[in-house]
N, C-alpha and C. Protein backbone atom coordinates (compact mmCIF):
# COMPACT_ATOMS: atom_id res chain seq x y z
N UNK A 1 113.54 99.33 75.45
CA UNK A 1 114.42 98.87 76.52
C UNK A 1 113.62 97.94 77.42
N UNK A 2 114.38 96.86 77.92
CA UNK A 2 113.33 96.10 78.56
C UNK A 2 113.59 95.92 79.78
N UNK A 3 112.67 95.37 80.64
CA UNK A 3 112.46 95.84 82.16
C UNK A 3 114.07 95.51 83.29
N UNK A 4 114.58 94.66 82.57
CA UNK A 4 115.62 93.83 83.34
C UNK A 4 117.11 95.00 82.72
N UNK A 5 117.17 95.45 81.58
CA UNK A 5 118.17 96.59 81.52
C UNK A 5 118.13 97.69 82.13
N UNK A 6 116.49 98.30 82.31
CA UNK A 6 116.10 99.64 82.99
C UNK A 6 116.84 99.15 84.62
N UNK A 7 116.45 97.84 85.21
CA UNK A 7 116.60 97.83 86.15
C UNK A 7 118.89 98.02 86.85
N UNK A 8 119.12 97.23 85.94
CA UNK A 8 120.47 97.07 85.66
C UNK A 8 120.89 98.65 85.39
N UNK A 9 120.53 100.06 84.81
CA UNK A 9 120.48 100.93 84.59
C UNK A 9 120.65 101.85 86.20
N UNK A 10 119.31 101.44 86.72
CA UNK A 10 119.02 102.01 87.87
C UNK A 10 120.20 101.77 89.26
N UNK A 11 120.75 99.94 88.93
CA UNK A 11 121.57 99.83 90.19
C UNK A 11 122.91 100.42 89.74
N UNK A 12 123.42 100.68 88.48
CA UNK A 12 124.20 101.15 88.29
C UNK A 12 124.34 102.90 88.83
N UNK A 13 123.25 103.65 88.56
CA UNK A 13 123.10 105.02 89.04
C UNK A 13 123.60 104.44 90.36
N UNK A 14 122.70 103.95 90.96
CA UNK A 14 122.87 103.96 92.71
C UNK A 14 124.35 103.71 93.23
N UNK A 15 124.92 102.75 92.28
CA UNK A 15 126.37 102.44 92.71
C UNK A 15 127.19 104.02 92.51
N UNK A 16 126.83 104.45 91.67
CA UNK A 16 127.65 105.58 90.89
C UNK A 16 127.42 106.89 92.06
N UNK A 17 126.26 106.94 92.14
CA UNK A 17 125.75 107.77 93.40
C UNK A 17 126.45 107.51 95.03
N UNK A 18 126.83 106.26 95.42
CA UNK A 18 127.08 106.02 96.92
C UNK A 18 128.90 106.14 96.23
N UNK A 19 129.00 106.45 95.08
CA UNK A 19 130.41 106.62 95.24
C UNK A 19 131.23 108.35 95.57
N UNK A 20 130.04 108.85 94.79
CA UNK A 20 130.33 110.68 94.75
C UNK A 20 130.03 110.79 96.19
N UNK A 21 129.26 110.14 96.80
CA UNK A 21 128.45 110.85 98.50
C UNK A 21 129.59 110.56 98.89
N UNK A 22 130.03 109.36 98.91
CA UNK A 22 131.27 108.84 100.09
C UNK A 22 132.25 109.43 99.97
N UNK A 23 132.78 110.20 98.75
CA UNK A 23 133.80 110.58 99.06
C UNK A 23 133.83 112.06 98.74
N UNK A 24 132.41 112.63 99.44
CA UNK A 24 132.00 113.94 99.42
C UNK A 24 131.73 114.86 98.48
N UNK A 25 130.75 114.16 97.69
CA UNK A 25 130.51 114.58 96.44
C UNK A 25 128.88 114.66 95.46
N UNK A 26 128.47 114.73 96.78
CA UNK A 26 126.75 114.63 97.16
C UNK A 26 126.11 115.69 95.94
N UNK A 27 127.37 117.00 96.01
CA UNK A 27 126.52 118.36 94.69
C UNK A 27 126.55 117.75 93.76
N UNK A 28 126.99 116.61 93.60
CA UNK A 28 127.75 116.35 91.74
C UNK A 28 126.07 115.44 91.61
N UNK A 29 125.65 114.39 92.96
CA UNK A 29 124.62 113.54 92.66
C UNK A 29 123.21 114.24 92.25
N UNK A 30 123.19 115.96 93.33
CA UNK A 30 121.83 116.44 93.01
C UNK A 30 122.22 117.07 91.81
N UNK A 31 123.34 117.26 91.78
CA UNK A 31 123.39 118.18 89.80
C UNK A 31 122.62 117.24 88.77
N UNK A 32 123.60 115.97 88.95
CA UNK A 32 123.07 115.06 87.91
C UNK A 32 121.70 114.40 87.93
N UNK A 33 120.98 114.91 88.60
CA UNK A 33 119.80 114.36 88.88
C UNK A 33 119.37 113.15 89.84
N UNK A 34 120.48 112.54 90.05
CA UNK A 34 120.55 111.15 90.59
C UNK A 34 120.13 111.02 92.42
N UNK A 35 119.44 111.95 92.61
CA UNK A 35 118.93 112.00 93.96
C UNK A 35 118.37 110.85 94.43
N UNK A 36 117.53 110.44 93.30
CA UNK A 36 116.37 109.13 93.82
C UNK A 36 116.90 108.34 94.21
N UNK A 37 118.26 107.97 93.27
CA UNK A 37 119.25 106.19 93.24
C UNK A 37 119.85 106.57 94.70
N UNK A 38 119.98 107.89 95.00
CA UNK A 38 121.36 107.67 96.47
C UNK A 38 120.80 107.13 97.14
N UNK A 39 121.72 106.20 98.18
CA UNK A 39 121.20 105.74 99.56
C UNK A 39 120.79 106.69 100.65
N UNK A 40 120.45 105.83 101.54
CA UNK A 40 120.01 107.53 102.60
C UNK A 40 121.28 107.69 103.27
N UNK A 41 121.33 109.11 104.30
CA UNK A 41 122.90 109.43 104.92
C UNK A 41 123.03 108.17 105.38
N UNK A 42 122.41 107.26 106.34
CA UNK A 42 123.11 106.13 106.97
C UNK A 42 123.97 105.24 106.56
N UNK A 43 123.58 104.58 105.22
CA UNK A 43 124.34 104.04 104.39
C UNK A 43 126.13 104.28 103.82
N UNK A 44 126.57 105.93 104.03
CA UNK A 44 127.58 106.06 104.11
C UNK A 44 128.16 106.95 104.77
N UNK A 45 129.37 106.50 105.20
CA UNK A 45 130.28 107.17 106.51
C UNK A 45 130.86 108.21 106.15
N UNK A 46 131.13 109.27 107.11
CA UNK A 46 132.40 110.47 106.37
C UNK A 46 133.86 109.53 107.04
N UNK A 47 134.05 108.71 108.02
CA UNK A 47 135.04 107.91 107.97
C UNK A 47 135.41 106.82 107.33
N UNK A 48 134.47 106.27 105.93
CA UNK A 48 134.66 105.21 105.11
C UNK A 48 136.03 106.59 104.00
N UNK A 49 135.32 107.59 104.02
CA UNK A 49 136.23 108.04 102.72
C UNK A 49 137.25 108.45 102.93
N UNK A 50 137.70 108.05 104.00
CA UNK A 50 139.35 108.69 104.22
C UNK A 50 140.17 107.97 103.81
N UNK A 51 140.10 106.95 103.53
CA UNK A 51 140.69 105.70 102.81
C UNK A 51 140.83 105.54 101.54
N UNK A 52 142.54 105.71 100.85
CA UNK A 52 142.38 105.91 99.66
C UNK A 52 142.46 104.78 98.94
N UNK A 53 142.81 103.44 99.73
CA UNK A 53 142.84 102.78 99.34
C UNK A 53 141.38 102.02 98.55
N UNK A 54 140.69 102.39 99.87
CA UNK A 54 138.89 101.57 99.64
C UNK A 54 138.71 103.10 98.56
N UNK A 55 139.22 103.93 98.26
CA UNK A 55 138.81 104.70 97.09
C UNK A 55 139.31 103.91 95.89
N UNK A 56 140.44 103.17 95.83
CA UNK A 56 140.86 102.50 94.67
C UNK A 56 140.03 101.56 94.28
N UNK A 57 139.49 100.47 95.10
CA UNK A 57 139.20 99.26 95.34
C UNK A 57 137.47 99.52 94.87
N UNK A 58 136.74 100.70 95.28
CA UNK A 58 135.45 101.11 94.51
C UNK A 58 135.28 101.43 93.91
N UNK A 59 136.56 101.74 92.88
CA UNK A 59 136.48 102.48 91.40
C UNK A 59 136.68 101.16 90.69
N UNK A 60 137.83 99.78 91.26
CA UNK A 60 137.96 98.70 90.68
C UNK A 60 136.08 97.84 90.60
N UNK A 61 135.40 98.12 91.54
CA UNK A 61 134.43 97.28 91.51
C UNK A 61 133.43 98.16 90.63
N UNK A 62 133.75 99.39 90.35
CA UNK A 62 132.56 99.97 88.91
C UNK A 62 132.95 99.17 87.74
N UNK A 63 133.80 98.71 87.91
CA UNK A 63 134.51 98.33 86.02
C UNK A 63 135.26 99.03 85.28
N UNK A 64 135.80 98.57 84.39
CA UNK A 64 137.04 98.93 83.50
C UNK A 64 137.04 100.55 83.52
N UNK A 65 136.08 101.04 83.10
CA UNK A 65 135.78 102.39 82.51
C UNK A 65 136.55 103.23 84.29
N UNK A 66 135.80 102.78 84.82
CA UNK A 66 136.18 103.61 86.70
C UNK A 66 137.50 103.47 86.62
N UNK A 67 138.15 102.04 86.10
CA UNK A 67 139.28 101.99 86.73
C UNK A 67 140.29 103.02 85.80
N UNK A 68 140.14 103.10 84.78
CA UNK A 68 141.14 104.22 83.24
C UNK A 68 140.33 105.08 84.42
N UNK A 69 139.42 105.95 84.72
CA UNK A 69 139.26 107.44 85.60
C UNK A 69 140.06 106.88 86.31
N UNK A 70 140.43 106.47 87.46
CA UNK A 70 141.36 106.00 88.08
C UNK A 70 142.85 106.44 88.22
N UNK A 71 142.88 105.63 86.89
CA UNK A 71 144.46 105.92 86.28
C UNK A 71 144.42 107.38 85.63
N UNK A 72 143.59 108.12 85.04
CA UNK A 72 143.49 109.14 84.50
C UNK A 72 143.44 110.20 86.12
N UNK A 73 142.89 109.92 86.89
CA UNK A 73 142.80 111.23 88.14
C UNK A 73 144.37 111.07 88.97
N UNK A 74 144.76 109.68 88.56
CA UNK A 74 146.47 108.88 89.52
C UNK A 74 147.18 110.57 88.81
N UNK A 75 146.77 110.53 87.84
CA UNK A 75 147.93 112.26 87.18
C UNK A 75 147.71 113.31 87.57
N UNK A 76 146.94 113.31 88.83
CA UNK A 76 146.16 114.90 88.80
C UNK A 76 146.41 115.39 90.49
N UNK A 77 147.57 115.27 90.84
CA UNK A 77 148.17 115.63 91.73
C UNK A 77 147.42 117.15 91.71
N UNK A 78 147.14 118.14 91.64
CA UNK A 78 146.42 119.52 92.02
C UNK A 78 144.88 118.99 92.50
N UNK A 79 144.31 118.14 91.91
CA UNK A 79 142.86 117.47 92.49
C UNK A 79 142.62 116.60 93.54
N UNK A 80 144.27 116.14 93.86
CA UNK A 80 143.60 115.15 94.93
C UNK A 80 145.14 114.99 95.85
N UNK A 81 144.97 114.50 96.97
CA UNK A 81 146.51 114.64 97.89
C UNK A 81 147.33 113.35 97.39
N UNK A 82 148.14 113.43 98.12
CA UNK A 82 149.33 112.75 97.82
C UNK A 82 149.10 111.09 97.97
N UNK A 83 148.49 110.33 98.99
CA UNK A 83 148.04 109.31 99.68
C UNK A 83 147.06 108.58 98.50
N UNK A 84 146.17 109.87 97.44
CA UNK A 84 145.55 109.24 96.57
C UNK A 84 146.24 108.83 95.00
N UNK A 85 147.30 109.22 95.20
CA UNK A 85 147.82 109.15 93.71
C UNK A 85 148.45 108.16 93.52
């Protein structure tokens, strides 16, 4: 693997990481190991995640794959309130 994929690897964790914190989901980052990639608390708000919209709009900017979870969690009315579906 070469240095410029590892790196591409790494900002991807970090993106993936400031997405579970923000929208309160910090156990899922130390489960998965991904402690190192998170940003520190400053970096994200507990008033950025009330917004389900900017929840849509950061699953659109992971890429295709985020956006099908997306559409796959839009069905899961018992996991998430009404505002997110």
């Amino acid at each position: 693997m070469k240095i410029g994929e590892k790196i591409e690897k790494i900002k991807r964790y970090k993106d993936i990481s400031i997405l579970l914190i923000k929208y309160g989901r910090s156990d899922l980052v130390q489960q998965a190991g991904l402690s190192d990639f998170a940003p520190s608390d400053g970096e994200v708000t507990s008033e950025e995640s009330e917004k389900a919209d900017e929840f849509a709009t950061d699953l659109e900017n992971l890429g295709a794959t985020f956006i099908k979870l997306g559409q796959l969690l839009s069905t899961r009315a018992d996991l998430f309130p009404q505002q997110y579906l």
